[in-house]
PDB file of N, CA and C in Angstrom:
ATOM      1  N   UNK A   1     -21.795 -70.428 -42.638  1.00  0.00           N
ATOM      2  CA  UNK A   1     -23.128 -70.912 -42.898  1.00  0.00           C
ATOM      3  C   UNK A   1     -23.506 -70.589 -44.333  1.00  0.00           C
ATOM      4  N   UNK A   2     -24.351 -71.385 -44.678  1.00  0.00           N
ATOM      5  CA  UNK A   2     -24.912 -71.392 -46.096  1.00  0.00           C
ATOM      6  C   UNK A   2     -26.106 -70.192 -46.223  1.00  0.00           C
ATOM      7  N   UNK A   3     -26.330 -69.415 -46.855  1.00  0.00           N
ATOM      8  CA  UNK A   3     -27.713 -69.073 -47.256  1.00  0.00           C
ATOM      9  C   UNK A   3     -27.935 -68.333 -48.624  1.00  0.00           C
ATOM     10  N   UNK A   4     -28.992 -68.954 -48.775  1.00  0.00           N
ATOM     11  CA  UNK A   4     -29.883 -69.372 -50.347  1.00  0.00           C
ATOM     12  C   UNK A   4     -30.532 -67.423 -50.515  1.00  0.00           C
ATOM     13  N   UNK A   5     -30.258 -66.988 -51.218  1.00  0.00           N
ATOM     14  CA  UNK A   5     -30.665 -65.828 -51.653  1.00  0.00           C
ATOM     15  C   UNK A   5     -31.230 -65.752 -53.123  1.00  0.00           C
ATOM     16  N   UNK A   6     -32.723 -65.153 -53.184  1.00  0.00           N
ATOM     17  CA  UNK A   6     -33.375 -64.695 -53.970  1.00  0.00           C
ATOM     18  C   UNK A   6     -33.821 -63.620 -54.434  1.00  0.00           C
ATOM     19  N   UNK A   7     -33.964 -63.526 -55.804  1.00  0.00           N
ATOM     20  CA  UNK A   7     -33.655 -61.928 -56.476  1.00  0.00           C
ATOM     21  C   UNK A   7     -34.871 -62.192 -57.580  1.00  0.00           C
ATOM     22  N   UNK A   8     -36.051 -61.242 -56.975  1.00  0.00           N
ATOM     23  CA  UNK A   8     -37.343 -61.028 -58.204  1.00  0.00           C
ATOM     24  C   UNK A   8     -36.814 -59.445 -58.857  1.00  0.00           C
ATOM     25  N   UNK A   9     -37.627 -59.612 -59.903  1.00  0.00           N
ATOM     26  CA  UNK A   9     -37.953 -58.410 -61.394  1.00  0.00           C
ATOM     27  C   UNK A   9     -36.532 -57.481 -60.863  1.00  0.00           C
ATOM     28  N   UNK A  10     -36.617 -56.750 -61.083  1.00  0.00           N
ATOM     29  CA  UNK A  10     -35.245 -55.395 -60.857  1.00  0.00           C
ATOM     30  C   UNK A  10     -34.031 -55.763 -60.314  1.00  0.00           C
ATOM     31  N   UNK A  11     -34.602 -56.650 -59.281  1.00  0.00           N
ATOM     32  CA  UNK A  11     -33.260 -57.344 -58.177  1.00  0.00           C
ATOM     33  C   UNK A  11     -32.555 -58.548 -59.471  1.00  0.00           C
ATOM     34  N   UNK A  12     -33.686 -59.271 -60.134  1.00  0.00           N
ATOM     35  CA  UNK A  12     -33.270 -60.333 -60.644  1.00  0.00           C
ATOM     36  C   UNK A  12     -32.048 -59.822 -61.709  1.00  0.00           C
ATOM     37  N   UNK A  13     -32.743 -58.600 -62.111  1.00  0.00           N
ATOM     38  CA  UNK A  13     -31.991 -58.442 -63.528  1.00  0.00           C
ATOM     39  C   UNK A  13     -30.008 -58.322 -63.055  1.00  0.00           C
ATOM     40  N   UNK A  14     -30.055 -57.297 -61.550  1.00  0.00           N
ATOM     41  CA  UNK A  14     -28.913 -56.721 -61.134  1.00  0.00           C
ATOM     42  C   UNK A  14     -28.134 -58.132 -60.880  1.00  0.00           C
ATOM     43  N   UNK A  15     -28.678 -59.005 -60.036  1.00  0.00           N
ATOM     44  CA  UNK A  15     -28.365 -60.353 -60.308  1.00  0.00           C
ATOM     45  C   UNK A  15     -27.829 -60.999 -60.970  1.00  0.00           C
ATOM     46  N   UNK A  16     -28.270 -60.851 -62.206  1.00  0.00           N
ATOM     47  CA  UNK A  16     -27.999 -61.642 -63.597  1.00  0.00           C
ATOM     48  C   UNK A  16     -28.462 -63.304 -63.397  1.00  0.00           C
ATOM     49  N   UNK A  17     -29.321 -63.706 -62.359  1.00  0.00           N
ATOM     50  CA  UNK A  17     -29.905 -64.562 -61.479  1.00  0.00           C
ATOM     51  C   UNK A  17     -31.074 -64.880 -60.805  1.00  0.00           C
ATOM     52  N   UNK A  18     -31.854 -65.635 -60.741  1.00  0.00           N
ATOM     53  CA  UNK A  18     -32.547 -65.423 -59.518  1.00  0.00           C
ATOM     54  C   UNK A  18     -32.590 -66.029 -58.528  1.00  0.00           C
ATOM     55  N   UNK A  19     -31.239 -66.741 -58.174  1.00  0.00           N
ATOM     56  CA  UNK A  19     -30.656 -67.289 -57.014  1.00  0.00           C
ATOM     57  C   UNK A  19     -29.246 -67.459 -56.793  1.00  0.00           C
ATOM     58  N   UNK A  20     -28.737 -66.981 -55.682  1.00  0.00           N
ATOM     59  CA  UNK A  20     -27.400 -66.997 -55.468  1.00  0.00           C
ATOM     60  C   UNK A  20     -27.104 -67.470 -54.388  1.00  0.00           C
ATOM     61  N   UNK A  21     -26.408 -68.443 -53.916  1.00  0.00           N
ATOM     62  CA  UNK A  21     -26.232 -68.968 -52.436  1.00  0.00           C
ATOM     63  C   UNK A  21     -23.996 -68.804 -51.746  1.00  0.00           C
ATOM     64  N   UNK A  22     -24.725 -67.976 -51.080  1.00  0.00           N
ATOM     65  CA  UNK A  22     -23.616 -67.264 -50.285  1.00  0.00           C
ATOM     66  C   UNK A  22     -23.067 -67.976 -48.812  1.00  0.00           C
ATOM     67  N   UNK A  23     -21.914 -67.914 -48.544  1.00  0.00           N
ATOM     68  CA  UNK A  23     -21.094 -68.731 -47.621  1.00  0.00           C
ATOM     69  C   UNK A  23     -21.016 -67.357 -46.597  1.00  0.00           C
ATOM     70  N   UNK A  24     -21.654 -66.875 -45.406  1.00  0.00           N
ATOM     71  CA  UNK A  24     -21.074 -66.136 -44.352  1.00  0.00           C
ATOM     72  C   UNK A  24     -20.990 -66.801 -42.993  1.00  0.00           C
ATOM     73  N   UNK A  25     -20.295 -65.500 -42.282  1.00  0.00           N
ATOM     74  CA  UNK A  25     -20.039 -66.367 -41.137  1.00  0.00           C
ATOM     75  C   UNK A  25     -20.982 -66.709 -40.167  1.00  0.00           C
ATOM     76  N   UNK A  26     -20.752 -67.385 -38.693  1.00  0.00           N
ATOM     77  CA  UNK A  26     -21.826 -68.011 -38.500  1.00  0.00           C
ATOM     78  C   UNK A  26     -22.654 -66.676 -37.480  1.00  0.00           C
ATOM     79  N   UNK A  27     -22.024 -65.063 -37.191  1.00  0.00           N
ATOM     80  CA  UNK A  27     -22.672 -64.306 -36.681  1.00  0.00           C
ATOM     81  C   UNK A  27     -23.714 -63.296 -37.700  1.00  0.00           C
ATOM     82  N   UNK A  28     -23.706 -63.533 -38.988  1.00  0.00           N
ATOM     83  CA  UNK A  28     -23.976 -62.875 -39.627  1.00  0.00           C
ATOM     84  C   UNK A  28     -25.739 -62.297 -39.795  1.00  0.00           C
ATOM     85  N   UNK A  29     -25.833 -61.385 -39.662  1.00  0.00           N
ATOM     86  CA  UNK A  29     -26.995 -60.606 -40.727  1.00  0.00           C
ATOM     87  C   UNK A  29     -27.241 -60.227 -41.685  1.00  0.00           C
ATOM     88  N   UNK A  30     -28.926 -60.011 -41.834  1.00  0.00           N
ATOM     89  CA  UNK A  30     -29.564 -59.786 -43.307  1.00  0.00           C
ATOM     90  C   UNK A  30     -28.330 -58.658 -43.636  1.00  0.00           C
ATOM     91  N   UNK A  31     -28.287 -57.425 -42.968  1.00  0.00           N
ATOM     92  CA  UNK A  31     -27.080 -56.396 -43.467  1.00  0.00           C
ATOM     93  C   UNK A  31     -25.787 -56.912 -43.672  1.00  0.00           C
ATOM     94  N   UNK A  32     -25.184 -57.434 -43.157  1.00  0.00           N
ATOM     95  CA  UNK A  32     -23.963 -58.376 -43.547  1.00  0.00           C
ATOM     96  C   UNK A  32     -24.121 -58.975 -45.326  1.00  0.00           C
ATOM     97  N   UNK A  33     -25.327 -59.546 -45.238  1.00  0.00           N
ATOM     98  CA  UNK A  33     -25.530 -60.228 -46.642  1.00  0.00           C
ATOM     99  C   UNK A  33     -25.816 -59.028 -47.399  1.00  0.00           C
ATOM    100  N   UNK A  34     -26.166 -58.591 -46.932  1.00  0.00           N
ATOM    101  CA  UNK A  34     -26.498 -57.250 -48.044  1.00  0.00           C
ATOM    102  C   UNK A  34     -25.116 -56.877 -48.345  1.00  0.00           C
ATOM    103  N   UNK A  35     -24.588 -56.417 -47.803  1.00  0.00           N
ATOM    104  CA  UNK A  35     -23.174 -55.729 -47.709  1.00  0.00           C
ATOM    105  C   UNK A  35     -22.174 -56.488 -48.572  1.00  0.00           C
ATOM    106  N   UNK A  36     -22.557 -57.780 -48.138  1.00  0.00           N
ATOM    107  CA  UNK A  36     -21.661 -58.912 -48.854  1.00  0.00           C
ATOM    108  C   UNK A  36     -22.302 -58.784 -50.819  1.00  0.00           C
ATOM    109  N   UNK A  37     -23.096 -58.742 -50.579  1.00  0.00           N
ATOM    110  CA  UNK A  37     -23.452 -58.731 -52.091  1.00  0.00           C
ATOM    111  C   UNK A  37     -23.341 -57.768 -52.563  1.00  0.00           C
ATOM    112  N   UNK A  38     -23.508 -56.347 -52.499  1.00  0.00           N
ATOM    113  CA  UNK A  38     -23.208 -54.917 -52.617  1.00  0.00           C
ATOM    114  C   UNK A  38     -21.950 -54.957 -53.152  1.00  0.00           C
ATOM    115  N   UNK A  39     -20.616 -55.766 -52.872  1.00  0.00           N
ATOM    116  CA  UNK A  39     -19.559 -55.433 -52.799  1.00  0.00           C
ATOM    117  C   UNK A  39     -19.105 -56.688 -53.464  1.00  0.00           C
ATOM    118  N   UNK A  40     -19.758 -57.550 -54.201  1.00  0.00           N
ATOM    119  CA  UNK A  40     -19.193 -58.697 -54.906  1.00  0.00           C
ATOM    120  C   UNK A  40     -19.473 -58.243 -56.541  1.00  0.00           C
ATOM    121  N   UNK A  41     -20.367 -57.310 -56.514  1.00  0.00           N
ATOM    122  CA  UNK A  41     -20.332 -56.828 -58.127  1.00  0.00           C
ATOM    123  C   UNK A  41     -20.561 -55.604 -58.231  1.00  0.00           C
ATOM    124  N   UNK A  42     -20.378 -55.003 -59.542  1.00  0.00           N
ATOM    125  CA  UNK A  42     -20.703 -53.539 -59.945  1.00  0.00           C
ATOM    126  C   UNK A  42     -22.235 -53.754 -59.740  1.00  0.00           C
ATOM    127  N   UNK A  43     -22.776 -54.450 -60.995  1.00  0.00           N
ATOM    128  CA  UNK A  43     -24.279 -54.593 -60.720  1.00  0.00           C
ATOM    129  C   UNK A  43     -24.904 -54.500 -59.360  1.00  0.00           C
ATOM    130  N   UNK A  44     -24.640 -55.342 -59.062  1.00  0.00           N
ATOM    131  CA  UNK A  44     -25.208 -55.525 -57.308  1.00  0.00           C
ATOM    132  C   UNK A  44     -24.955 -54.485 -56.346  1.00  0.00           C
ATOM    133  N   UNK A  45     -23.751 -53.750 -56.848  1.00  0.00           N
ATOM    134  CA  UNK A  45     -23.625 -52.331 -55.829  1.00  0.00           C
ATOM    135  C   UNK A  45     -24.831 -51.313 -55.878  1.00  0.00           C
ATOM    136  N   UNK A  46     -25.480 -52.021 -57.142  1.00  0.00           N
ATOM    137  CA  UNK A  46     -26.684 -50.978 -57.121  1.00  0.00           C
ATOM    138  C   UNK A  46     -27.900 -51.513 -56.608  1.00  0.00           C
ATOM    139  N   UNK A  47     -27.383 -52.371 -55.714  1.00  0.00           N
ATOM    140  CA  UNK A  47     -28.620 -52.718 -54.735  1.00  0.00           C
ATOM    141  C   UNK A  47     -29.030 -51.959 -53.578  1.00  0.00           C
ATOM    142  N   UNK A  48     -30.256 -51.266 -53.252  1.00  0.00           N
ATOM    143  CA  UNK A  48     -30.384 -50.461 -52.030  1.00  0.00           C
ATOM    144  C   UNK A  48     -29.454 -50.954 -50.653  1.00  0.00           C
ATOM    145  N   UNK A  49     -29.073 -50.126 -50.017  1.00  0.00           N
ATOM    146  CA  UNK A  49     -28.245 -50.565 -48.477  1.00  0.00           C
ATOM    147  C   UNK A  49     -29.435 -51.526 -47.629  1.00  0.00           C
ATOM    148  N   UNK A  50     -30.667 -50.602 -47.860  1.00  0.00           N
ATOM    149  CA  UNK A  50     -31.884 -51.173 -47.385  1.00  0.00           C
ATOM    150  C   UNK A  50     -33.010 -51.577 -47.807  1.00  0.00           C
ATOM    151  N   UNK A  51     -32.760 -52.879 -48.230  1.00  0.00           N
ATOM    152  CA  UNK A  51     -33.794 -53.041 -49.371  1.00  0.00           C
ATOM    153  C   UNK A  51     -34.987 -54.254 -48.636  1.00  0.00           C
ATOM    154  N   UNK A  52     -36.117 -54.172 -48.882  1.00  0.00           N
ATOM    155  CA  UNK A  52     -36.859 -55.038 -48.473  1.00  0.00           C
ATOM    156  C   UNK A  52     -36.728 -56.118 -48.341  1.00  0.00           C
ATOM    157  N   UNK A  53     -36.849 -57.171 -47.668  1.00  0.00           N
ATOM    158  CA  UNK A  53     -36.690 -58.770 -47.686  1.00  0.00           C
ATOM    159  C   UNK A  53     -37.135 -59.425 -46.756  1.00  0.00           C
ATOM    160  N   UNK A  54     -37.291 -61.172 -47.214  1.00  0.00           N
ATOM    161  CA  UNK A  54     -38.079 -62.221 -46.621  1.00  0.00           C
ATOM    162  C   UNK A  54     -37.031 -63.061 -45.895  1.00  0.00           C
ATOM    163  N   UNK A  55     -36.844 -63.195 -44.855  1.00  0.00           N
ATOM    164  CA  UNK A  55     -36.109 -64.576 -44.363  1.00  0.00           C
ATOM    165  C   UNK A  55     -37.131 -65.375 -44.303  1.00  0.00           C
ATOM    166  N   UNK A  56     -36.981 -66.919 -44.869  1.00  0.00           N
ATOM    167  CA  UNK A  56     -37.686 -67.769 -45.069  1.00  0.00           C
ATOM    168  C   UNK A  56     -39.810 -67.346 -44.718  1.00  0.00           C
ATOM    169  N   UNK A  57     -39.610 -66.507 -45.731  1.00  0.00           N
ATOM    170  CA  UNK A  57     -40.957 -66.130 -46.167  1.00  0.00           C
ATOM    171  C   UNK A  57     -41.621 -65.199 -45.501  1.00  0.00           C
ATOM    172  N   UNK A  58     -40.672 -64.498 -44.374  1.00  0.00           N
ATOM    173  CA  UNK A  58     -41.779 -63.634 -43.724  1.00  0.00           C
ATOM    174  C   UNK A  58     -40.627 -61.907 -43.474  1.00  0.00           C
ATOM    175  N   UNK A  59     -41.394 -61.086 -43.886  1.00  0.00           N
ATOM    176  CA  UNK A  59     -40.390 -59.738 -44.217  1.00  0.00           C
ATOM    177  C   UNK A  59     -39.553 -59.695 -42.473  1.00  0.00           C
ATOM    178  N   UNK A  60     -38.222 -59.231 -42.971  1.00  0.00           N
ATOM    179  CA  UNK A  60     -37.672 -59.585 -41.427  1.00  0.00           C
ATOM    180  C   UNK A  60     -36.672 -57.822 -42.044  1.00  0.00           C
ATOM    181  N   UNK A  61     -36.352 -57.232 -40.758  1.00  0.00           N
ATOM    182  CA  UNK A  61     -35.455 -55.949 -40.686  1.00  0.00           C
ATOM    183  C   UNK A  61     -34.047 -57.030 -41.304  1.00  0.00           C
ATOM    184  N   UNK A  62     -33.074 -55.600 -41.284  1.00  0.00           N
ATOM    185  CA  UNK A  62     -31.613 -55.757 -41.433  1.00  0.00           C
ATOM    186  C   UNK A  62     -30.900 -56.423 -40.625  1.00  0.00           C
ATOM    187  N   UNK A  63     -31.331 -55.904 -39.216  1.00  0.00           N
ATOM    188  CA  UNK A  63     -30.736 -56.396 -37.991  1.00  0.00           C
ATOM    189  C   UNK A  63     -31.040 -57.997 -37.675  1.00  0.00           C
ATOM    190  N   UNK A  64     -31.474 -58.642 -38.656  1.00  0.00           N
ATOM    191  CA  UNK A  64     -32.046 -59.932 -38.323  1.00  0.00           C
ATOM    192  C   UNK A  64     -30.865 -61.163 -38.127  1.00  0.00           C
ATOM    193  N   UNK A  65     -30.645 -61.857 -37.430  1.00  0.00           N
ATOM    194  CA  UNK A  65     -29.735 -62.696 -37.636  1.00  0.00           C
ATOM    195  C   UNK A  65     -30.221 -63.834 -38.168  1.00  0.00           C
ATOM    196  N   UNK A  66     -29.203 -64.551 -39.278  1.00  0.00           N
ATOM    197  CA  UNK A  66     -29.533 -65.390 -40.156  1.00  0.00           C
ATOM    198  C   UNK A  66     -28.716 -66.636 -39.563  1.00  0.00           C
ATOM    199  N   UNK A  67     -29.268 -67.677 -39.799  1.00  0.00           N
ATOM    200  CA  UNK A  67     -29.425 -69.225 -39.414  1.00  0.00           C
ATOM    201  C   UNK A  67     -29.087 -70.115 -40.812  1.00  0.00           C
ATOM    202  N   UNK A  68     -28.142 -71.363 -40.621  1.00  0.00           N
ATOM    203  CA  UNK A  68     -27.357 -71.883 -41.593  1.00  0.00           C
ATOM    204  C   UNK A  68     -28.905 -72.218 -42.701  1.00  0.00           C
ATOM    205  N   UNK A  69     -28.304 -72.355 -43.894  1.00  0.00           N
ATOM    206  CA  UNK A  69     -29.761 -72.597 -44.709  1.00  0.00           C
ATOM    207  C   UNK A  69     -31.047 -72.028 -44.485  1.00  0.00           C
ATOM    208  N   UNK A  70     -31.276 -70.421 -44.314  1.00  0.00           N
ATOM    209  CA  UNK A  70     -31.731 -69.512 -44.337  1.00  0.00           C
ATOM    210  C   UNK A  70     -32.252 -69.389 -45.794  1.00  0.00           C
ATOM    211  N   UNK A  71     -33.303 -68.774 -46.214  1.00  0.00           N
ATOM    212  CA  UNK A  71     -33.574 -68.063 -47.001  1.00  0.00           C
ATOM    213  C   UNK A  71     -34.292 -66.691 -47.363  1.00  0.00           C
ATOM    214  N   UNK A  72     -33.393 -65.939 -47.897  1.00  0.00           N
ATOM    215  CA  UNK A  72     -33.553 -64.438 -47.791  1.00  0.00           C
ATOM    216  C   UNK A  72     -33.838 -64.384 -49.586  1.00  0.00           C
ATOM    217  N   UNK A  73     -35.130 -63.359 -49.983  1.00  0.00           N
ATOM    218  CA  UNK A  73     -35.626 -63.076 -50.716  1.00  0.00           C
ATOM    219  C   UNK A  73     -35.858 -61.466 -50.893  1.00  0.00           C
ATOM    220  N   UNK A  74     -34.966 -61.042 -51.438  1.00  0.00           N
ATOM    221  CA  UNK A  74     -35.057 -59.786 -51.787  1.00  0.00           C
ATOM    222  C   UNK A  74     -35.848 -59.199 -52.753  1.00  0.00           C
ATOM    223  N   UNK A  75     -37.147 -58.427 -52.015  1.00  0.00           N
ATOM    224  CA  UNK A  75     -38.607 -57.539 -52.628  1.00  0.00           C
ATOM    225  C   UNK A  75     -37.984 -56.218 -53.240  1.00  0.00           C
ATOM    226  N   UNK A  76     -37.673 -55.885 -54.933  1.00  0.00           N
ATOM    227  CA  UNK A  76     -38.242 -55.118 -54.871  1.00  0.00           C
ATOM    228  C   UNK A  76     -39.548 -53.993 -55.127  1.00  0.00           C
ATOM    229  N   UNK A  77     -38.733 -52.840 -54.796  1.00  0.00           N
ATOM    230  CA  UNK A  77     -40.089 -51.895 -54.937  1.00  0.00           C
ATOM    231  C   UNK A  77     -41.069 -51.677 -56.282  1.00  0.00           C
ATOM    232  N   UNK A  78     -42.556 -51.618 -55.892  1.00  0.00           N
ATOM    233  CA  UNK A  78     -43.215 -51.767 -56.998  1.00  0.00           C
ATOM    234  C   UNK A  78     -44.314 -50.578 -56.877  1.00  0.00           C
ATOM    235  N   UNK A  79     -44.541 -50.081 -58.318  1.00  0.00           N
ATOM    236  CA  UNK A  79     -45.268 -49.187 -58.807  1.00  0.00           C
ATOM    237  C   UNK A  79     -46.795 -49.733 -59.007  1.00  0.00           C
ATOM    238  N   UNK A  80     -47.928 -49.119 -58.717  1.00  0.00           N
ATOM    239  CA  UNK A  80     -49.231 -49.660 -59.282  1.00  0.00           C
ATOM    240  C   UNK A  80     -49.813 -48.201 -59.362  1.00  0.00           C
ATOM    241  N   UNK A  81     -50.922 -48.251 -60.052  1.00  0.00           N
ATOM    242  CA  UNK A  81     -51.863 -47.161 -59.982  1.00  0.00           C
ATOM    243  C   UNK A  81     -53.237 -47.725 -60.089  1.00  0.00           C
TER     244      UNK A  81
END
């Protein structure tokens, strides 16, 4: 299955992107994709194991199973005062 992955501010930079669309299989999860990207670059290894994210717009856990043409948007963490 196809799914469309997005990378804002910190994520974008590790990226070198702010979209990457990844081929997994058809049992796969948000952790799977994580894992999968973790391990396709140095950069990207420095992506949290558990990092915040949107499947098609709404924050979903790790354990989520992803659906062909999915979109997962990886939040990250932000500072305010």
């Amino acid at each position: 299955m196809t799914i469309r992955s997005l990378f804002f501010a910190s994520y974008r930079d590790l990226a070198g992107t702010g979209e990457l669309v990844l081929t997994l299989s058809a049992s796969s999860t948000v952790a799977d994709l994580v894992a999968q990207l973790r391990a396709s670059s140095r950069t990207l290894a420095l992506l949290p194991a558990a990092p915040a994210v949107a499947v098609n717009m709404t924050y979903a856990p790790l354990e989520t199973a992803l659906r062909d043409g999915d979109e997962v948007a990886f939040i990250p963490p932000v500072a305010g005062g």
